[in-house]
N, C-alpha and C. Protein backbone atom coordinates (compact mmCIF):
# COMPACT_ATOMS: atom_id res chain seq x y z
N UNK A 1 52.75 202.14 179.74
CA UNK A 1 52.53 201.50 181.00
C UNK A 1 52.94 200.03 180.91
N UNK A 2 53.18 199.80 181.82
CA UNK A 2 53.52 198.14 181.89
C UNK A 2 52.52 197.60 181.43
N UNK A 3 52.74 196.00 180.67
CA UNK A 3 51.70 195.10 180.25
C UNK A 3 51.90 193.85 180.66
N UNK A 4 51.05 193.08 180.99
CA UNK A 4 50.79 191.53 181.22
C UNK A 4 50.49 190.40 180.09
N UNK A 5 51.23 189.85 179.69
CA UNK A 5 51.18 188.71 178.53
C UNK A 5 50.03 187.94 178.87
N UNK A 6 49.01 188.12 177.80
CA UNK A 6 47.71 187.25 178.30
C UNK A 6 47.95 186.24 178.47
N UNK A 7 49.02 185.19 178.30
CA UNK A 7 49.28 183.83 178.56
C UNK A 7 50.48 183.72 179.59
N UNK A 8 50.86 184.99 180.40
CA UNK A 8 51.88 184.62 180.98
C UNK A 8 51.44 185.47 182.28
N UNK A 9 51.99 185.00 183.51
CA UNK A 9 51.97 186.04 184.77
C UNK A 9 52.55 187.07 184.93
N UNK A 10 53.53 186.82 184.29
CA UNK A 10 55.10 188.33 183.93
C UNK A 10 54.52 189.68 183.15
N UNK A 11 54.89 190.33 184.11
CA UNK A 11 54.70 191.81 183.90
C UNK A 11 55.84 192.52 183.15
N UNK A 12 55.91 193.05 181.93
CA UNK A 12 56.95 193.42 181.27
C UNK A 12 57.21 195.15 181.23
N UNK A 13 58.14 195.20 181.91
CA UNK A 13 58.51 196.82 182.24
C UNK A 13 59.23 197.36 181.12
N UNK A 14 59.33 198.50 180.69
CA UNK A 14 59.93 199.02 179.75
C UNK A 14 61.11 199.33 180.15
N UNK A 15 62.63 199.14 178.68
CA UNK A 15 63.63 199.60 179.56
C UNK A 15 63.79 200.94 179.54
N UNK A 16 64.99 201.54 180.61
CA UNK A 16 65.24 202.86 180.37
C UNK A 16 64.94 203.32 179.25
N UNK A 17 65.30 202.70 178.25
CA UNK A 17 65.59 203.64 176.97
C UNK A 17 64.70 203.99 176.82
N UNK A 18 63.44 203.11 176.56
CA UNK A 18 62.20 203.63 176.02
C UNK A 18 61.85 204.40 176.82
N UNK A 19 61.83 204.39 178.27
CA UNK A 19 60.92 204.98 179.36
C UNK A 19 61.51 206.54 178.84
N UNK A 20 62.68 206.68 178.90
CA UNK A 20 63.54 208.38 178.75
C UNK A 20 63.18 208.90 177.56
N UNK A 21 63.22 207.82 176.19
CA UNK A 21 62.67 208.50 175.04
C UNK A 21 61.26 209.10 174.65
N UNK A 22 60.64 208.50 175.85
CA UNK A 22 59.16 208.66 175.77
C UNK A 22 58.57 209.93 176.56
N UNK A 23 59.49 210.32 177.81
CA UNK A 23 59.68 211.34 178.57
C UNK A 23 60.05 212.54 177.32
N UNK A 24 61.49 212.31 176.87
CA UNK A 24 61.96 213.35 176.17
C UNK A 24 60.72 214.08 175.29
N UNK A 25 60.21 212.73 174.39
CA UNK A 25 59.24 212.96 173.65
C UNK A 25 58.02 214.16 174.16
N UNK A 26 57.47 213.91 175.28
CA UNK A 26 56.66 214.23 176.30
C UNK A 26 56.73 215.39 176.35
N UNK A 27 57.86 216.11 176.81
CA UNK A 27 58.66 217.20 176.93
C UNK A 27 58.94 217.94 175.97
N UNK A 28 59.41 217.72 174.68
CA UNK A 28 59.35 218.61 173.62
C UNK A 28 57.72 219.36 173.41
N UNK A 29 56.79 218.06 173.74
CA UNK A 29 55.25 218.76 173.31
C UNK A 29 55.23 219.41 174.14
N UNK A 30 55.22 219.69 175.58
CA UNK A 30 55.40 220.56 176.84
C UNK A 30 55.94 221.76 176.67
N UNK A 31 56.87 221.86 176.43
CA UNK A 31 57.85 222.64 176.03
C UNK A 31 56.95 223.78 174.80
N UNK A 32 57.23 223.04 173.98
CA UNK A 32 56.40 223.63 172.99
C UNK A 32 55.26 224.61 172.85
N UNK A 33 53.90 223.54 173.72
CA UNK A 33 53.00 224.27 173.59
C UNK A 33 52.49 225.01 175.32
N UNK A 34 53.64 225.31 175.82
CA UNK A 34 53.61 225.70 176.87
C UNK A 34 54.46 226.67 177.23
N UNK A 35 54.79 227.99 177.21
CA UNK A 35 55.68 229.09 176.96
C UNK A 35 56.53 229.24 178.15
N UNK A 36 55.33 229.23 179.47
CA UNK A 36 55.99 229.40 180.81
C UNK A 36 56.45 228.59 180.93
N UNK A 37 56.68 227.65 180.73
CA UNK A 37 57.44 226.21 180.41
C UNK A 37 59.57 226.15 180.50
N UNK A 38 59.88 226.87 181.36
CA UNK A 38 61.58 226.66 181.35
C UNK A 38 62.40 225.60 181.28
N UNK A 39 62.54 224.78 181.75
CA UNK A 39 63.33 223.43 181.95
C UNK A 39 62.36 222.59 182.05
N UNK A 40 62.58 221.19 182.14
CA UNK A 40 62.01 220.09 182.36
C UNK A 40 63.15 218.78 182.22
N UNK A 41 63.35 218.20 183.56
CA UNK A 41 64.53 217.31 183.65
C UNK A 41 63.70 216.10 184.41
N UNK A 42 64.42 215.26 184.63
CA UNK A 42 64.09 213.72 185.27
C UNK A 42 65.68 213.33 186.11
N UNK A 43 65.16 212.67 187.50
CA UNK A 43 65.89 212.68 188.41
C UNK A 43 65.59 210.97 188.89
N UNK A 44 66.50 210.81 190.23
CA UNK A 44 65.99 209.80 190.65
C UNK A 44 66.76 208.61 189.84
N UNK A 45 65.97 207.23 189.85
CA UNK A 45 66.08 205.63 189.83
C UNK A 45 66.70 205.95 188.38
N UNK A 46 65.68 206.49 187.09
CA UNK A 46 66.33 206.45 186.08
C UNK A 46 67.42 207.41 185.55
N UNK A 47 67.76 208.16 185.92
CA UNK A 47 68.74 209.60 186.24
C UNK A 47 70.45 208.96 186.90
N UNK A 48 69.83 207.94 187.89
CA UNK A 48 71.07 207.14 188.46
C UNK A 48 71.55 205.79 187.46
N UNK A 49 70.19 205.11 186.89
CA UNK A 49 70.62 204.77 186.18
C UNK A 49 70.58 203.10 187.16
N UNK A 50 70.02 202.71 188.04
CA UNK A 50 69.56 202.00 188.80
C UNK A 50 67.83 201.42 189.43
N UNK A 51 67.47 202.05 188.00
CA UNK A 51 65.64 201.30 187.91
C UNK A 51 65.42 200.38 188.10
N UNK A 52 64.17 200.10 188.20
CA UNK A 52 64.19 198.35 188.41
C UNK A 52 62.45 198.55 188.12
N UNK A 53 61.92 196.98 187.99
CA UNK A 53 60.70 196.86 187.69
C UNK A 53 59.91 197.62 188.55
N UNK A 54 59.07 198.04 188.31
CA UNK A 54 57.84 198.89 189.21
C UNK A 54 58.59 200.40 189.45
N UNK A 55 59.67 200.76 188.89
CA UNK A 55 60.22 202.04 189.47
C UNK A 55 59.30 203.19 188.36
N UNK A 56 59.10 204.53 188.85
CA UNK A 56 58.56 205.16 188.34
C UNK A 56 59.66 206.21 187.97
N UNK A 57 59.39 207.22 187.24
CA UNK A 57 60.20 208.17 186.93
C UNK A 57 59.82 209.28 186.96
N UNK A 58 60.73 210.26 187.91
CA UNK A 58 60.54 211.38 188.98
C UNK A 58 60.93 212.37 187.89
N UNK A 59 59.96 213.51 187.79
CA UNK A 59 59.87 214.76 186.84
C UNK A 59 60.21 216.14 187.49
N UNK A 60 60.76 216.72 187.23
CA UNK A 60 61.10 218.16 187.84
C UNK A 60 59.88 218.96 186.18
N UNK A 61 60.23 219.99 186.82
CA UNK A 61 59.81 221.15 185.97
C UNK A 61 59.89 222.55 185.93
N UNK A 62 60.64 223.62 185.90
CA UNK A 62 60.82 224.53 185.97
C UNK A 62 60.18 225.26 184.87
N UNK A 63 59.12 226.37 186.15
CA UNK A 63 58.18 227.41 184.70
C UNK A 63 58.29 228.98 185.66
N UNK A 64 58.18 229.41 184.69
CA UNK A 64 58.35 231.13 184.88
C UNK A 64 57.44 231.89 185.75
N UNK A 65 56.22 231.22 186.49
CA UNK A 65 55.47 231.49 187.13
C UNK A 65 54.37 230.85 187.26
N UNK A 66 53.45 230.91 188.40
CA UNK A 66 52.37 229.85 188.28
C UNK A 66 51.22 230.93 189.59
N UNK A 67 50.14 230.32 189.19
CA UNK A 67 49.50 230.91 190.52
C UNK A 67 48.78 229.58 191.29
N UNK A 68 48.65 228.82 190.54
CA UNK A 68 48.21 227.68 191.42
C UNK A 68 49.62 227.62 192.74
N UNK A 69 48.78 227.08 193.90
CA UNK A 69 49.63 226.68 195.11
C UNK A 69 50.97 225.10 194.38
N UNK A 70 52.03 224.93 195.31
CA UNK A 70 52.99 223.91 194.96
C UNK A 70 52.12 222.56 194.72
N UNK A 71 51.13 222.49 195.86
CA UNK A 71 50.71 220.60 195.86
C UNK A 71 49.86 220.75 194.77
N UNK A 72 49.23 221.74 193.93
CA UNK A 72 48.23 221.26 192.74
C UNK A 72 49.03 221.62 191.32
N UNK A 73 50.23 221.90 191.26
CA UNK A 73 50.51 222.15 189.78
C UNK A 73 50.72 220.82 188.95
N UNK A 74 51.35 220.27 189.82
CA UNK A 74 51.35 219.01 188.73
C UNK A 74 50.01 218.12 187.97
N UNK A 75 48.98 218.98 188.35
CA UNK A 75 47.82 217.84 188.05
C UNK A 75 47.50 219.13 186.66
N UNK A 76 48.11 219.83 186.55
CA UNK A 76 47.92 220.24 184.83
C UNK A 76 48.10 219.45 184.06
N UNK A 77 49.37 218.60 184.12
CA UNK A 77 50.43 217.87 182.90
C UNK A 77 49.71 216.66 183.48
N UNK A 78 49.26 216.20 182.06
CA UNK A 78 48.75 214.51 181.79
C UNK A 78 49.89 213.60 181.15
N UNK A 79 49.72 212.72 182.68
CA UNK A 79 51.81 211.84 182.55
C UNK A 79 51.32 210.65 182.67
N UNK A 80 49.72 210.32 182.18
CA UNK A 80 49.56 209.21 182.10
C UNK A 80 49.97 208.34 180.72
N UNK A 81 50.27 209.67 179.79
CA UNK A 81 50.56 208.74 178.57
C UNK A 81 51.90 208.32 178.45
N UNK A 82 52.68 208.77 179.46
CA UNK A 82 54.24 207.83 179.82
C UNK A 82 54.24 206.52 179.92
N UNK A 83 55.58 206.11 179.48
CA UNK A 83 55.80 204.74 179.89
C UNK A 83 55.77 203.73 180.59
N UNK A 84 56.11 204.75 182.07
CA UNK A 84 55.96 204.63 183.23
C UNK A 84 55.09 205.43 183.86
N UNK A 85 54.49 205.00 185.50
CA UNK A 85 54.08 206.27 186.21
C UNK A 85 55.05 207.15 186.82
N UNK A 86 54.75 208.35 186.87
CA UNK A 86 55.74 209.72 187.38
C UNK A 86 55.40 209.91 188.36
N UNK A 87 56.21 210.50 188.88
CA UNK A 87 56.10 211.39 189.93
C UNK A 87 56.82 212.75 189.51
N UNK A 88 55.94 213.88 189.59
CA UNK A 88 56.14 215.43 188.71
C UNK A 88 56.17 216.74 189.89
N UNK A 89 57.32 217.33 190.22
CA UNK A 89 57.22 218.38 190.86
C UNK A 89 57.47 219.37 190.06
N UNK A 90 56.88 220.89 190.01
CA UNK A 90 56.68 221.99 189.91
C UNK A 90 56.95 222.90 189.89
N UNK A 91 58.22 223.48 190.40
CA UNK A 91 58.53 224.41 190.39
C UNK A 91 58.46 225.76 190.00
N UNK A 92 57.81 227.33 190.64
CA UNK A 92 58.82 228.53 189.45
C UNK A 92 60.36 228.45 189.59
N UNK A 93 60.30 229.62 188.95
CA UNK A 93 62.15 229.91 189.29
C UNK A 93 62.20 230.78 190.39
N UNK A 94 61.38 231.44 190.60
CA UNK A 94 61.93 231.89 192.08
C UNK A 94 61.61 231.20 193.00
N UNK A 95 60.83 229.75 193.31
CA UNK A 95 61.07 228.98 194.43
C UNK A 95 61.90 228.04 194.50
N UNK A 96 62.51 227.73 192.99
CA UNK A 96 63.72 226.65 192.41
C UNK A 96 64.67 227.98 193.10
N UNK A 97 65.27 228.70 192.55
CA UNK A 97 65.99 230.01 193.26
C UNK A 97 66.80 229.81 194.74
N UNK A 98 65.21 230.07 195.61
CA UNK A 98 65.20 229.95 197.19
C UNK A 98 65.94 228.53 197.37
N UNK A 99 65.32 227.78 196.39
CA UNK A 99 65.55 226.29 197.35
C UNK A 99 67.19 226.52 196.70
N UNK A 100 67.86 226.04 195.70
CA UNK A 100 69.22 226.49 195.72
C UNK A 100 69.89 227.17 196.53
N UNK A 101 69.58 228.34 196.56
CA UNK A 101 70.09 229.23 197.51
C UNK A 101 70.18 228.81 199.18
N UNK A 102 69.27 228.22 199.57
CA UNK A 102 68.76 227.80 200.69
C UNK A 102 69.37 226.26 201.65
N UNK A 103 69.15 225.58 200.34
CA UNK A 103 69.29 224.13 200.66
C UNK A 103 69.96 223.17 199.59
N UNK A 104 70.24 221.90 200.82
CA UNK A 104 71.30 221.40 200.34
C UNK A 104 70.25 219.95 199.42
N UNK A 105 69.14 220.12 199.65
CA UNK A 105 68.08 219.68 198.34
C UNK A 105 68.24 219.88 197.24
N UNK A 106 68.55 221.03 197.02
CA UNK A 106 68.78 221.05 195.28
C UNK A 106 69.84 221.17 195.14
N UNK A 107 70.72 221.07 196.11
CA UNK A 107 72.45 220.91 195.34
C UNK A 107 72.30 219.21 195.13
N UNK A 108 71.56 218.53 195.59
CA UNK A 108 71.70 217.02 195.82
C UNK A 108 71.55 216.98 194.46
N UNK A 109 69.56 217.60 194.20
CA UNK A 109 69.30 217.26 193.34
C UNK A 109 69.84 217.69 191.86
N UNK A 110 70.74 218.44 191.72
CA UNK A 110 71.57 218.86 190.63
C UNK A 110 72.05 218.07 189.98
N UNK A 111 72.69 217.57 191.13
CA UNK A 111 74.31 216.84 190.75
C UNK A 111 73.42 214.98 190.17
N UNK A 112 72.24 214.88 190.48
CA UNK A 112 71.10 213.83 189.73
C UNK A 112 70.26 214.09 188.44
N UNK A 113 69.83 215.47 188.47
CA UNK A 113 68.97 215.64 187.28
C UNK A 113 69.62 215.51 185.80
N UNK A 114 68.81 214.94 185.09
CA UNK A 114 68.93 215.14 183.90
C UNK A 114 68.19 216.42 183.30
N UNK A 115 68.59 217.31 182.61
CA UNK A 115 67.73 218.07 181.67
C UNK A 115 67.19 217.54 180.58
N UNK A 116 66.51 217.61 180.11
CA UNK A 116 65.99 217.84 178.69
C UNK A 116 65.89 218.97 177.36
């Protein structure tokens, strides 16, 4: 997370690098100890490659099934120990699927994501 120099007003943001290595990092343990677990990419500010202080970094996730509803899956994965704050969507593959198939949302978001 960002920190404040006890002697200074300046808020010091992490750069990409760290923020992505820390994600990647993140993601291997995910990955790992999480089976339904398919993909996991990052999109958005740091994906473009145009972050800036206070920007957060936007999480996809693709898993093999879920029964929780779309608006509560992300509150499984604890993304507070990131660099930054996230923002984490959810996906299965058959609603990643639809939306491909469907819309011009995930062609956008394609041609942005990073995998991991």
């Amino acid at each position: 997370m960002p920190v404040r120099s006890l002697s200074s007003s300046v808020i010091k943001w992490p750069d990409a690098q760290t923020v992505i290595k820390d994600l990647e990092n993140w993601a291997r343990r995910i990955k790992k100890s999480n089976k339904n677990v398919l993909r996991i990419g990052y999109f958005g500010s740091y994906a473009k490659g145009n972050w800036g202080v206070g920007s957060d970094i936007d999480v996809i996730i693709i898993v093999n099934q879920s029964d929780r509803p779309f608006i509560r899956r992300a509150s499984k994965w604890d993304t507070t120990i990131l660099a930054v704050p996230a923002d984490l969507l959810v996906y299965t593959s058959a609603e990643w699927q639809k939306l491909c198939d469907e819309g011009k949302i995930c062609r956008n978001l394609i041609k942005d994501v990073k995998w991991i």
